[in-house]
PDB file of N, CA and C in Angstrom:
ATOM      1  N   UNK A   1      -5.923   7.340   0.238  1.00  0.00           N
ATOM      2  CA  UNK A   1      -5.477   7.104   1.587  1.00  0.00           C
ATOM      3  C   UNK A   1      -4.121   6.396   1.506  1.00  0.00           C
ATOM      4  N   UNK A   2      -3.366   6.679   1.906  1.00  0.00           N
ATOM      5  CA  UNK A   2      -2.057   6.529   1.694  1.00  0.00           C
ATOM      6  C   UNK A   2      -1.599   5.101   3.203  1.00  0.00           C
ATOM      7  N   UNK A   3      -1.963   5.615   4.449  1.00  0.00           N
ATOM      8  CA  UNK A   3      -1.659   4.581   5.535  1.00  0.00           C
ATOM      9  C   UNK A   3      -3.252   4.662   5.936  1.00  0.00           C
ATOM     10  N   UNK A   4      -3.574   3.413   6.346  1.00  0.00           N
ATOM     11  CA  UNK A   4      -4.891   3.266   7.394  1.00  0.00           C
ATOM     12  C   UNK A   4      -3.911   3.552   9.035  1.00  0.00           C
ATOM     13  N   UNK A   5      -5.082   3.137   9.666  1.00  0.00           N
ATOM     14  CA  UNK A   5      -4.691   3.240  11.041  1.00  0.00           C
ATOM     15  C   UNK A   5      -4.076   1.401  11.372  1.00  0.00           C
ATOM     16  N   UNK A   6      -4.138   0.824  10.754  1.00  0.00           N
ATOM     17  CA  UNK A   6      -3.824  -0.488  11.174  1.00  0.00           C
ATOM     18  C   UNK A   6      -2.347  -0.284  10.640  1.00  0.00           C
ATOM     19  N   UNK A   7      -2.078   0.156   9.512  1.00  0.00           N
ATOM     20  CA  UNK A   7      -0.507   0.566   9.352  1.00  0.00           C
ATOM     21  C   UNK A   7      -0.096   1.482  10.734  1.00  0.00           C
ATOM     22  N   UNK A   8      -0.693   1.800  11.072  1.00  0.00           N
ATOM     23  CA  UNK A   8      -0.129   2.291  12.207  1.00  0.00           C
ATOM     24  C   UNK A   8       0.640   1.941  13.712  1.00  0.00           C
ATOM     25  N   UNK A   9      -0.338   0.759  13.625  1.00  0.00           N
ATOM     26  CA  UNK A   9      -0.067   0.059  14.939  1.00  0.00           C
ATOM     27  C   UNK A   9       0.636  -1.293  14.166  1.00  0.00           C
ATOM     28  N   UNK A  10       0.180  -1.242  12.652  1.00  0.00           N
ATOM     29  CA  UNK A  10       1.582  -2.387  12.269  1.00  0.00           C
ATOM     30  C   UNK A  10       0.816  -3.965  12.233  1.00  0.00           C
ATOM     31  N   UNK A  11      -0.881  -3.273  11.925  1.00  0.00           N
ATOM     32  CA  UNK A  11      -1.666  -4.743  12.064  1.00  0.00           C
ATOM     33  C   UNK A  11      -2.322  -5.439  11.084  1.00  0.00           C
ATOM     34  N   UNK A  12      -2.607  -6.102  10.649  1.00  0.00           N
ATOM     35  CA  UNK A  12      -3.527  -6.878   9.596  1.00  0.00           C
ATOM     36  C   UNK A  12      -4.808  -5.942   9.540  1.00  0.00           C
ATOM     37  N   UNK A  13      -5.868  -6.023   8.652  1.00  0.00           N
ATOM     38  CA  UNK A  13      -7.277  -5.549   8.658  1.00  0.00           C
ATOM     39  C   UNK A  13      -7.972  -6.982   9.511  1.00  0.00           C
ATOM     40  N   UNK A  14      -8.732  -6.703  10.808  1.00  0.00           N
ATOM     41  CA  UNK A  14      -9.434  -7.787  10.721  1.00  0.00           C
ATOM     42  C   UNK A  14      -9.062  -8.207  12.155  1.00  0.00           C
ATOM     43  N   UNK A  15      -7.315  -8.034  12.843  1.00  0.00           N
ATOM     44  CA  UNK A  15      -6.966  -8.080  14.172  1.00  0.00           C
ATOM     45  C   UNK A  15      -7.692  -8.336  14.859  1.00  0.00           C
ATOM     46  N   UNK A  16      -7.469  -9.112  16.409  1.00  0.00           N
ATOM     47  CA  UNK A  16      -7.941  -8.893  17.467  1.00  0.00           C
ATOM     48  C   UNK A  16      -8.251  -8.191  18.219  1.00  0.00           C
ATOM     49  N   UNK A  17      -9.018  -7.732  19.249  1.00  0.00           N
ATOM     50  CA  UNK A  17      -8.666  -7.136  20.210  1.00  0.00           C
ATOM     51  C   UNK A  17      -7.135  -6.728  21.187  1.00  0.00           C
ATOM     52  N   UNK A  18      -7.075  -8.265  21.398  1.00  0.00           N
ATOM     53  CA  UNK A  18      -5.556  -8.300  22.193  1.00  0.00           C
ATOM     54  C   UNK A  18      -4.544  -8.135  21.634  1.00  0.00           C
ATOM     55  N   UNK A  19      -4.793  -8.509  20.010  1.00  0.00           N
ATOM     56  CA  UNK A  19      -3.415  -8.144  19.437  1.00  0.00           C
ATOM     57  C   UNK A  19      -3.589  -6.728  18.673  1.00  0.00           C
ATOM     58  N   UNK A  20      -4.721  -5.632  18.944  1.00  0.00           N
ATOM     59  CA  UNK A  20      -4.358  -4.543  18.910  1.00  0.00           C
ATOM     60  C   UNK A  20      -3.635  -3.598  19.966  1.00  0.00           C
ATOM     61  N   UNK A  21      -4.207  -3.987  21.476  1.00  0.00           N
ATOM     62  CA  UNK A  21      -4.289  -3.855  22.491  1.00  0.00           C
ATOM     63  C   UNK A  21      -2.151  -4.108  22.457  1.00  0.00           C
ATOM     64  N   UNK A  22      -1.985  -5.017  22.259  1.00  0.00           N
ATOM     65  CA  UNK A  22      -0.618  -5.842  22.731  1.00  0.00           C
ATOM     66  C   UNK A  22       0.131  -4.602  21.619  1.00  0.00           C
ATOM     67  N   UNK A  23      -0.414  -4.698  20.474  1.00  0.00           N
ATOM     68  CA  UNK A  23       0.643  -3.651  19.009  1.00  0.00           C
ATOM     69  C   UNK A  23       0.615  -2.332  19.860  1.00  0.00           C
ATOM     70  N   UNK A  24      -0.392  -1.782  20.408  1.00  0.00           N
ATOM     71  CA  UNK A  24      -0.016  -0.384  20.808  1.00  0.00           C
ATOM     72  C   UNK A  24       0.637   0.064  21.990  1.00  0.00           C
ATOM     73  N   UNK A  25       0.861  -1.530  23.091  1.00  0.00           N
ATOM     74  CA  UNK A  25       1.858  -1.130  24.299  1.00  0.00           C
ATOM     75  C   UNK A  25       2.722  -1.299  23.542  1.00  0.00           C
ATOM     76  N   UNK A  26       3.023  -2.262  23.015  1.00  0.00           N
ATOM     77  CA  UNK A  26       4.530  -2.571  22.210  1.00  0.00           C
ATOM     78  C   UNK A  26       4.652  -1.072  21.642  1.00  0.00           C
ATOM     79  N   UNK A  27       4.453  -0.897  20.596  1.00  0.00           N
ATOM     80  CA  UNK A  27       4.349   0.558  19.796  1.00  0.00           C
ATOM     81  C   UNK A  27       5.037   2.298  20.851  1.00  0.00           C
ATOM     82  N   UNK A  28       3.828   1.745  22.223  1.00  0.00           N
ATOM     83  CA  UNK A  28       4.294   3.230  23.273  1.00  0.00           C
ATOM     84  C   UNK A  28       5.664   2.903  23.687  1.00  0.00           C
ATOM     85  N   UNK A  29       5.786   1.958  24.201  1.00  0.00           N
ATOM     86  CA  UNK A  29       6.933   1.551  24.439  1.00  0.00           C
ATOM     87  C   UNK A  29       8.483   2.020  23.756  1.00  0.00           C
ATOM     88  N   UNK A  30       8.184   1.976  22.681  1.00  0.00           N
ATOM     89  CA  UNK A  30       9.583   2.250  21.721  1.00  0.00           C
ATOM     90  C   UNK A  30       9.140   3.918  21.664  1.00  0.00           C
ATOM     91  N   UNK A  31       8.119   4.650  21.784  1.00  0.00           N
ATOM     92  CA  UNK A  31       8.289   6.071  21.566  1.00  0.00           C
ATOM     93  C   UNK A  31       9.014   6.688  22.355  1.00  0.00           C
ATOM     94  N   UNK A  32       9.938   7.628  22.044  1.00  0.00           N
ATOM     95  CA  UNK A  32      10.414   8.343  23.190  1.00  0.00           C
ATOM     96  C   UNK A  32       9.717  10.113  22.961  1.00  0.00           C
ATOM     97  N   UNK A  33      11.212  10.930  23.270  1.00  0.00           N
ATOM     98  CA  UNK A  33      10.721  12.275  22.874  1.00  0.00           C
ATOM     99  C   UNK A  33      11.351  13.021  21.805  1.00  0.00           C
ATOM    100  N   UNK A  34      12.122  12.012  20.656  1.00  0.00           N
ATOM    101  CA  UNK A  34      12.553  12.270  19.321  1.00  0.00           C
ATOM    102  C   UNK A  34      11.377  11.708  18.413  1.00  0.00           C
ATOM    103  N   UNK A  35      10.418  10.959  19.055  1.00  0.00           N
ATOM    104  CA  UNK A  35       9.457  10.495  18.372  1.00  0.00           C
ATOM    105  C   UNK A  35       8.708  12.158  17.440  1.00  0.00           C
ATOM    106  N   UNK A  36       8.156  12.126  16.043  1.00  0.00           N
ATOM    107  CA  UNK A  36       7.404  12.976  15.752  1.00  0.00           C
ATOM    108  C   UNK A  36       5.933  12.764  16.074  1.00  0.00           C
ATOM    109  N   UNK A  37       5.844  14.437  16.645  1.00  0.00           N
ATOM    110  CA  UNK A  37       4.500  14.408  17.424  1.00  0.00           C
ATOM    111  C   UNK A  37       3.224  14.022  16.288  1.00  0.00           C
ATOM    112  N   UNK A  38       3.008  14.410  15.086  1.00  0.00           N
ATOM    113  CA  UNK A  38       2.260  14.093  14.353  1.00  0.00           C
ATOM    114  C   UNK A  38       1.845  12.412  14.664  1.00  0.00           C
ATOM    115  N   UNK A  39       3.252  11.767  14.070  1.00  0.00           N
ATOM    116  CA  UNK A  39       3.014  10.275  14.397  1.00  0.00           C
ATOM    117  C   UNK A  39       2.742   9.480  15.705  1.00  0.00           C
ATOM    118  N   UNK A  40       3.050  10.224  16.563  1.00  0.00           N
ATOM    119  CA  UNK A  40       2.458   9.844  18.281  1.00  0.00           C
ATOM    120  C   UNK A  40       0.951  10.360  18.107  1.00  0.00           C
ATOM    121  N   UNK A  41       0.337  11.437  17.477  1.00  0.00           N
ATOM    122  CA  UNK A  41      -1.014  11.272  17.580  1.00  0.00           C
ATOM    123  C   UNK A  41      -1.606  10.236  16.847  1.00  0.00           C
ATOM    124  N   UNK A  42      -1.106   9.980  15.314  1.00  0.00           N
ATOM    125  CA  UNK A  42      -1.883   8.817  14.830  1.00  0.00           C
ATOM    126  C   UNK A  42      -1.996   8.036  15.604  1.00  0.00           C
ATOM    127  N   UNK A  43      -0.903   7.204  16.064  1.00  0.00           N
ATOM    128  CA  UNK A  43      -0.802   6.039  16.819  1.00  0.00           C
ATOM    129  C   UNK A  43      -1.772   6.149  17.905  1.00  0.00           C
ATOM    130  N   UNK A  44      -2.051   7.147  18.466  1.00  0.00           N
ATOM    131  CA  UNK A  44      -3.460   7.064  19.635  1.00  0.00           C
ATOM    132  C   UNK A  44      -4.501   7.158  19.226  1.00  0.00           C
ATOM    133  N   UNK A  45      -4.475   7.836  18.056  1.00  0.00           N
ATOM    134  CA  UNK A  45      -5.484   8.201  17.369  1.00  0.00           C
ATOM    135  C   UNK A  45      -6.608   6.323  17.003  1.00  0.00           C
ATOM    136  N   UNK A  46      -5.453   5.600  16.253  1.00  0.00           N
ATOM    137  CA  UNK A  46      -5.444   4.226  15.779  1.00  0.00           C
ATOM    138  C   UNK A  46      -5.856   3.461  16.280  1.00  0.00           C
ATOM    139  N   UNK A  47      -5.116   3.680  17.889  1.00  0.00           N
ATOM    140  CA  UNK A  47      -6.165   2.617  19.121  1.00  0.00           C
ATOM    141  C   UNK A  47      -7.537   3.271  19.367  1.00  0.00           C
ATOM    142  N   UNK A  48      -7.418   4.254  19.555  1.00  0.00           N
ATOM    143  CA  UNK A  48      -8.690   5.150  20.013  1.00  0.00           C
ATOM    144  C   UNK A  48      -9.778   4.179  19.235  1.00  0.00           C
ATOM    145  N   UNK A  49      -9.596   4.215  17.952  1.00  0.00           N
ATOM    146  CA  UNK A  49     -10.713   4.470  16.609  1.00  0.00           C
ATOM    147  C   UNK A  49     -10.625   2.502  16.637  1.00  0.00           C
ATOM    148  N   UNK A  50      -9.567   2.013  16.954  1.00  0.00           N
ATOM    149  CA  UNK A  50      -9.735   0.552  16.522  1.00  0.00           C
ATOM    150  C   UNK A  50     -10.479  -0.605  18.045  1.00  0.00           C
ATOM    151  N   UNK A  51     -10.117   0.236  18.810  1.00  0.00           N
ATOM    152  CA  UNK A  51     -10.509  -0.572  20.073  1.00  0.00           C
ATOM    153  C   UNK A  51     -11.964  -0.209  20.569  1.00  0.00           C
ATOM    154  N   UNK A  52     -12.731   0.178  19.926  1.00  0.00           N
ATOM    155  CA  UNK A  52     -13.872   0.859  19.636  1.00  0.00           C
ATOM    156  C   UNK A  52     -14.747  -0.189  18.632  1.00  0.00           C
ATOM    157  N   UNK A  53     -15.415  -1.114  19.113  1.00  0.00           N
ATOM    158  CA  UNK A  53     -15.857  -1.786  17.922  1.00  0.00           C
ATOM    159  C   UNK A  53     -16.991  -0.904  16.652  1.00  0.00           C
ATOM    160  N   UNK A  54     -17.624  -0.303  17.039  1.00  0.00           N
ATOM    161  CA  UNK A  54     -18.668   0.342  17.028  1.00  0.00           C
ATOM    162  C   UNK A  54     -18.146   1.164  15.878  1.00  0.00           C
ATOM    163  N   UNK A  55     -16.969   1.841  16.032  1.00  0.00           N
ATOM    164  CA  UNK A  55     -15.934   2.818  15.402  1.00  0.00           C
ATOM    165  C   UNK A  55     -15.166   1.969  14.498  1.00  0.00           C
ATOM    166  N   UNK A  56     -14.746   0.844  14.930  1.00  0.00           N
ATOM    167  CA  UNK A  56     -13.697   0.205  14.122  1.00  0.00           C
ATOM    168  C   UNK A  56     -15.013  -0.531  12.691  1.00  0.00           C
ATOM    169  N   UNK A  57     -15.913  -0.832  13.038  1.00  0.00           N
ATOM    170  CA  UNK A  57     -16.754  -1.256  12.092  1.00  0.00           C
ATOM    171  C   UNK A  57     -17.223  -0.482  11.121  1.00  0.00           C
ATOM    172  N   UNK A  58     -17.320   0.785  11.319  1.00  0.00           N
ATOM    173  CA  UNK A  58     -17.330   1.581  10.190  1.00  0.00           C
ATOM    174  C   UNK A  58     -16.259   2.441   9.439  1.00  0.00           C
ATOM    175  N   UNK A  59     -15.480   2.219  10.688  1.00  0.00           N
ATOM    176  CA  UNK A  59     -13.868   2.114  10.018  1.00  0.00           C
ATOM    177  C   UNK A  59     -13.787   1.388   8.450  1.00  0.00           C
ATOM    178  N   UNK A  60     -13.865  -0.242   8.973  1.00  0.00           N
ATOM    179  CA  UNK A  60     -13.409  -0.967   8.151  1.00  0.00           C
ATOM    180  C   UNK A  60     -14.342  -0.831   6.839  1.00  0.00           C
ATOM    181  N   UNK A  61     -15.869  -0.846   6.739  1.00  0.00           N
ATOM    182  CA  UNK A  61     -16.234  -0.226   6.119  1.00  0.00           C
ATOM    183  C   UNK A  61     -16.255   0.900   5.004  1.00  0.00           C
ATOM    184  N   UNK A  62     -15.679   1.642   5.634  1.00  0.00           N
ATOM    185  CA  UNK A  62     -14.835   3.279   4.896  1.00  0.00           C
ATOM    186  C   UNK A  62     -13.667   2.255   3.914  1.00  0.00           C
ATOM    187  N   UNK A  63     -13.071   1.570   4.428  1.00  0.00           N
ATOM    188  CA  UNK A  63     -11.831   1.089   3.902  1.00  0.00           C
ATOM    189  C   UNK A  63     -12.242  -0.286   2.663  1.00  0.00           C
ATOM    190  N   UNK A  64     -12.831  -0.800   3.166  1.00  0.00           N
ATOM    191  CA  UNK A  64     -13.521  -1.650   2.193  1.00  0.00           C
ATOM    192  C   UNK A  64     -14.081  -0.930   0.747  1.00  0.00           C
ATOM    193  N   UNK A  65     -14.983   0.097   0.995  1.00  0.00           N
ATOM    194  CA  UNK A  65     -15.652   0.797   0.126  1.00  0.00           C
ATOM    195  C   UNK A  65     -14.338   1.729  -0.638  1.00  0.00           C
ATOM    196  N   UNK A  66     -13.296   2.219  -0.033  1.00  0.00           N
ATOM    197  CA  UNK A  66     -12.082   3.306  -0.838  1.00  0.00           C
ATOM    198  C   UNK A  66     -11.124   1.796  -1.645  1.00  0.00           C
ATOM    199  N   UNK A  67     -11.165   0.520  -1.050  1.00  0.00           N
ATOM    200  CA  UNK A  67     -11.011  -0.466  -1.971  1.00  0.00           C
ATOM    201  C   UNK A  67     -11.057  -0.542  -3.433  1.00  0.00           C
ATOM    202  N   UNK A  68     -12.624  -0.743  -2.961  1.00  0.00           N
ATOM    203  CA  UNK A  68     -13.458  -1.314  -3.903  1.00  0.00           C
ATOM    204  C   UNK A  68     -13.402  -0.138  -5.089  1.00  0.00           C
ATOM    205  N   UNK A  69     -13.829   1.359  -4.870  1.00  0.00           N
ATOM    206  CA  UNK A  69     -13.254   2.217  -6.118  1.00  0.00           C
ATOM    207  C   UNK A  69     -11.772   2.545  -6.527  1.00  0.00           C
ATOM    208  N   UNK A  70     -10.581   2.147  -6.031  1.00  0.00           N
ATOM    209  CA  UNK A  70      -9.959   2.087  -5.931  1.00  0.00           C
ATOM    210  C   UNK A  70      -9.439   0.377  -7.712  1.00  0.00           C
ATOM    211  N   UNK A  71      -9.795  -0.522  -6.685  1.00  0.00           N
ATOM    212  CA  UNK A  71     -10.268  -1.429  -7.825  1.00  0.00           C
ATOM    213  C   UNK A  71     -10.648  -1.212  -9.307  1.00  0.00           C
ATOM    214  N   UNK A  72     -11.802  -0.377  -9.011  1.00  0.00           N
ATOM    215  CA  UNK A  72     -12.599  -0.276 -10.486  1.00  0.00           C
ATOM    216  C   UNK A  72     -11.917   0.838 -11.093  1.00  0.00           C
ATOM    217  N   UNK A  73     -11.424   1.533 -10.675  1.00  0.00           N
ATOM    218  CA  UNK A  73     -10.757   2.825 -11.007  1.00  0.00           C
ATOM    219  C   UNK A  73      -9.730   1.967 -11.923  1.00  0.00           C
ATOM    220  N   UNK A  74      -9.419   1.184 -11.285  1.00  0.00           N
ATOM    221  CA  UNK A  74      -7.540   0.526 -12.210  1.00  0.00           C
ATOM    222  C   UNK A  74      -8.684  -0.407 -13.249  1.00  0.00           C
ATOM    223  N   UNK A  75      -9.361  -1.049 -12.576  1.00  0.00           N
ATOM    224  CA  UNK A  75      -9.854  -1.675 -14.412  1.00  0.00           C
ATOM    225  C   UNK A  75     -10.495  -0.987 -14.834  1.00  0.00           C
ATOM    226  N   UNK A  76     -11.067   0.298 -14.896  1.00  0.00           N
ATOM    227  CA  UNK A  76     -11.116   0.683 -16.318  1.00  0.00           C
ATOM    228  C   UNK A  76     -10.305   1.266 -17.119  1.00  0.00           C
ATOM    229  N   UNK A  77      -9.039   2.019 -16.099  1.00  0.00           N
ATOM    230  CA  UNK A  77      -7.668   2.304 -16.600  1.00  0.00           C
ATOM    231  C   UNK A  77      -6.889   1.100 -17.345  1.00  0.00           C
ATOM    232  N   UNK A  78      -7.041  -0.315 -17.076  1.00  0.00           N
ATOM    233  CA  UNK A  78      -6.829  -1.174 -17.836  1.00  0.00           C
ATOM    234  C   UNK A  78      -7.179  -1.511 -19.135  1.00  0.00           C
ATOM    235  N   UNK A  79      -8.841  -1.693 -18.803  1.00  0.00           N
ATOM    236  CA  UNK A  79      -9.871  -1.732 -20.110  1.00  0.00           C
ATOM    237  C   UNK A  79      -9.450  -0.618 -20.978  1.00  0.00           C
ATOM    238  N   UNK A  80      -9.320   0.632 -20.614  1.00  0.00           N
ATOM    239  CA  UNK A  80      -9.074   1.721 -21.612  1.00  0.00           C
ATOM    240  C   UNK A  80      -7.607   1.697 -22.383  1.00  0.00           C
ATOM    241  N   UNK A  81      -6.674   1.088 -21.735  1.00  0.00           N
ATOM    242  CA  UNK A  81      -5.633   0.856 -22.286  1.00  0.00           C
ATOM    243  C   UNK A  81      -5.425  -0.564 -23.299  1.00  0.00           C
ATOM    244  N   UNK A  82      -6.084  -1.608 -22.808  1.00  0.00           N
ATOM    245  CA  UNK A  82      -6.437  -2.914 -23.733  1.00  0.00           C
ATOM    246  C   UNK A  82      -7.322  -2.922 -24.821  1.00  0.00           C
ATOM    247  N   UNK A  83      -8.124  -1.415 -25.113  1.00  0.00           N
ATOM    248  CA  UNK A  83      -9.000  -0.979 -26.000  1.00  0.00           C
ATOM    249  C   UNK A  83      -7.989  -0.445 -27.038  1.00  0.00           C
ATOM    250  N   UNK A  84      -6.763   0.085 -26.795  1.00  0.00           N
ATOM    251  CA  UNK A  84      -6.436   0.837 -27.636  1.00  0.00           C
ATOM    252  C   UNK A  84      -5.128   0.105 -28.436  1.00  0.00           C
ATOM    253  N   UNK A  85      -4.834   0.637 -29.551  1.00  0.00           N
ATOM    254  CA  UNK A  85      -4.160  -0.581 -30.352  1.00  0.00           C
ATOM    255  C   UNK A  85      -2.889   0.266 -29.994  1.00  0.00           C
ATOM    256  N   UNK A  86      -2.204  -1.083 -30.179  1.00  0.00           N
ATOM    257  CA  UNK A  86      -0.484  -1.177 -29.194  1.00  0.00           C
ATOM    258  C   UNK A  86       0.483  -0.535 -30.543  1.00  0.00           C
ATOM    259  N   UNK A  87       1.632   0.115 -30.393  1.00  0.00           N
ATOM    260  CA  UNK A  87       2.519   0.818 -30.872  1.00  0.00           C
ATOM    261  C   UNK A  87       3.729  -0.061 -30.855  1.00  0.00           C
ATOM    262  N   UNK A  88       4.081  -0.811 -31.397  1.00  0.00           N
ATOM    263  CA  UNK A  88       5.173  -1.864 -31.500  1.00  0.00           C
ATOM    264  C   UNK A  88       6.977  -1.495 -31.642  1.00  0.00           C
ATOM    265  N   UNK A  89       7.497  -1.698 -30.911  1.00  0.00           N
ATOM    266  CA  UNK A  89       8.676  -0.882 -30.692  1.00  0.00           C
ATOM    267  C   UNK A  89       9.881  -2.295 -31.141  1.00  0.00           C
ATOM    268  N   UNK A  90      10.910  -2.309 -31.825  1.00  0.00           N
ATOM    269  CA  UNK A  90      12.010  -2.618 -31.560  1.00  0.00           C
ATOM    270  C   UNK A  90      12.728  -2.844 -30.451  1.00  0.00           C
ATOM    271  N   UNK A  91      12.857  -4.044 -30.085  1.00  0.00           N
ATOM    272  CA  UNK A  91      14.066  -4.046 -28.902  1.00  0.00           C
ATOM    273  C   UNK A  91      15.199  -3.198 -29.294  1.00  0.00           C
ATOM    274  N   UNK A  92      16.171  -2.800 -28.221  1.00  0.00           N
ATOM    275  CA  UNK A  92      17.632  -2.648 -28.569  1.00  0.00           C
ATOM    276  C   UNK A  92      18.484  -3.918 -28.249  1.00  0.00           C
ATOM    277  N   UNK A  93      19.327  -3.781 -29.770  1.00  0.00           N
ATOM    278  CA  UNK A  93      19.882  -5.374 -29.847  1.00  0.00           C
ATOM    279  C   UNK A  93      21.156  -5.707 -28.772  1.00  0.00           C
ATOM    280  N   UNK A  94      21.587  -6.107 -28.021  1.00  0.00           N
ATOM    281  CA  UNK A  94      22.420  -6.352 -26.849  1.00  0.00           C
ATOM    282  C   UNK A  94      23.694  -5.888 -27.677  1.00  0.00           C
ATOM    283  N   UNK A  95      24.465  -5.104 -27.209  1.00  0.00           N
ATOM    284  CA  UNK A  95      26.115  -4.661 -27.848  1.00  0.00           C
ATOM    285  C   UNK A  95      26.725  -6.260 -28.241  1.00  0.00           C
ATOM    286  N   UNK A  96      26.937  -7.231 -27.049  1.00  0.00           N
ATOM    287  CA  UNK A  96      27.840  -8.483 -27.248  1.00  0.00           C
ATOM    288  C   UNK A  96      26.926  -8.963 -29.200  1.00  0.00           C
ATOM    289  N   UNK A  97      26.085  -8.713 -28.924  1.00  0.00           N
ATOM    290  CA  UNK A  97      24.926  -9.886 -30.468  1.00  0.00           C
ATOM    291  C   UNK A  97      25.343  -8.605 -31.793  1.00  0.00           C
ATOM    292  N   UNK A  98      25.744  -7.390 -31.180  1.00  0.00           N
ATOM    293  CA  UNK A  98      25.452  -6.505 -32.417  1.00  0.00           C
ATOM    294  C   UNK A  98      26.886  -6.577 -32.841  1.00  0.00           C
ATOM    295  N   UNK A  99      28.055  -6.770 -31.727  1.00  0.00           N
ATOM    296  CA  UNK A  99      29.391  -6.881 -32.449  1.00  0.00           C
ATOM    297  C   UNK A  99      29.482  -8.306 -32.734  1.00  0.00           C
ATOM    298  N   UNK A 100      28.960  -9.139 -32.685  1.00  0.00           N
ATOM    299  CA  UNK A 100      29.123 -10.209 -33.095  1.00  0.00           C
ATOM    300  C   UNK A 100      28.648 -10.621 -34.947  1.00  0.00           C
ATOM    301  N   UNK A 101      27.656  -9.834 -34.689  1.00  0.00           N
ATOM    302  CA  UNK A 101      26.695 -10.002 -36.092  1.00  0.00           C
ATOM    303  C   UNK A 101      27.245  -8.786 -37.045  1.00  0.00           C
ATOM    304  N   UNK A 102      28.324  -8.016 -36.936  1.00  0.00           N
ATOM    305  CA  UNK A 102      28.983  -6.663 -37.458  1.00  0.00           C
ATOM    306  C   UNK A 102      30.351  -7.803 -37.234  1.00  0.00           C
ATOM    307  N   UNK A 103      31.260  -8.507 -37.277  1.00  0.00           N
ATOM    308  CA  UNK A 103      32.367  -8.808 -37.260  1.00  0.00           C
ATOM    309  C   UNK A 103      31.869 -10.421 -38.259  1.00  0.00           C
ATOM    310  N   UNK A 104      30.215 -10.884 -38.206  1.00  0.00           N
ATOM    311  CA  UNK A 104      30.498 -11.983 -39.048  1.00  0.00           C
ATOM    312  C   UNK A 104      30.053 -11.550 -40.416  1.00  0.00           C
ATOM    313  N   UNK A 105      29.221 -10.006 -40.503  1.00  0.00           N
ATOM    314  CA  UNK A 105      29.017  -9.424 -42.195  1.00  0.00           C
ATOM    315  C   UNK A 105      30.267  -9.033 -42.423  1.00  0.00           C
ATOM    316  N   UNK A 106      31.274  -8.809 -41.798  1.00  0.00           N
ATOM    317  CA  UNK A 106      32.256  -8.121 -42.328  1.00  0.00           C
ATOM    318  C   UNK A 106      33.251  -8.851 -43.394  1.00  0.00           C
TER     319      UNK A 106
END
């Protein structure tokens, strides 16, 4: 999931009522008719689904839970990478240190 609906209206997880209510007049307000229609439906879409407790609770839910695997997904991509033995590389030595150290062997 790339944006929730609270990116939408530009809100915290967890908002008020009024300050969803307040984000989406603010929000209509600035749309005009260069607005893209896709993104004028989210945005109704967002209040629709958030001003809805009933809806917004299993909303948040959905979002909690794509978290949470989300989470475990990266630590075991971690674990699997901290399992495996490291390949040790050379810095590259800074030009100013390499002509310096080539003009004092010389």
């Amino acid at each position: 999931m790339l944006y929730t609906y609270y990116d939408y209206l530009d809100l915290p997880p967890g908002a008020s009522a009024a300050r969803i209510e307040a984000a989406y007049q603010t929000i209509k307000q600035r749309l005009d008719a260069r607005t893209d229609e896709t993104l004028v439906r989210l945005i109704h879409e967002a209040h629709a689904l958030l001003s809805d407790p009933d809806q917004r609770h299993v909303y948040d839910e959905e979002l909690e839970r794509s978290a949470a695997e989300a989470d475990a997904e990266l630590k075991a991509l971690l674990d699997d990478q901290a399992s495996k033995p490291r390949t040790r590389r050379v810095q590259d030595v800074p030009t100013p240190l390499l002509a310096a150290i080539r003009a004092w062997a010389a």
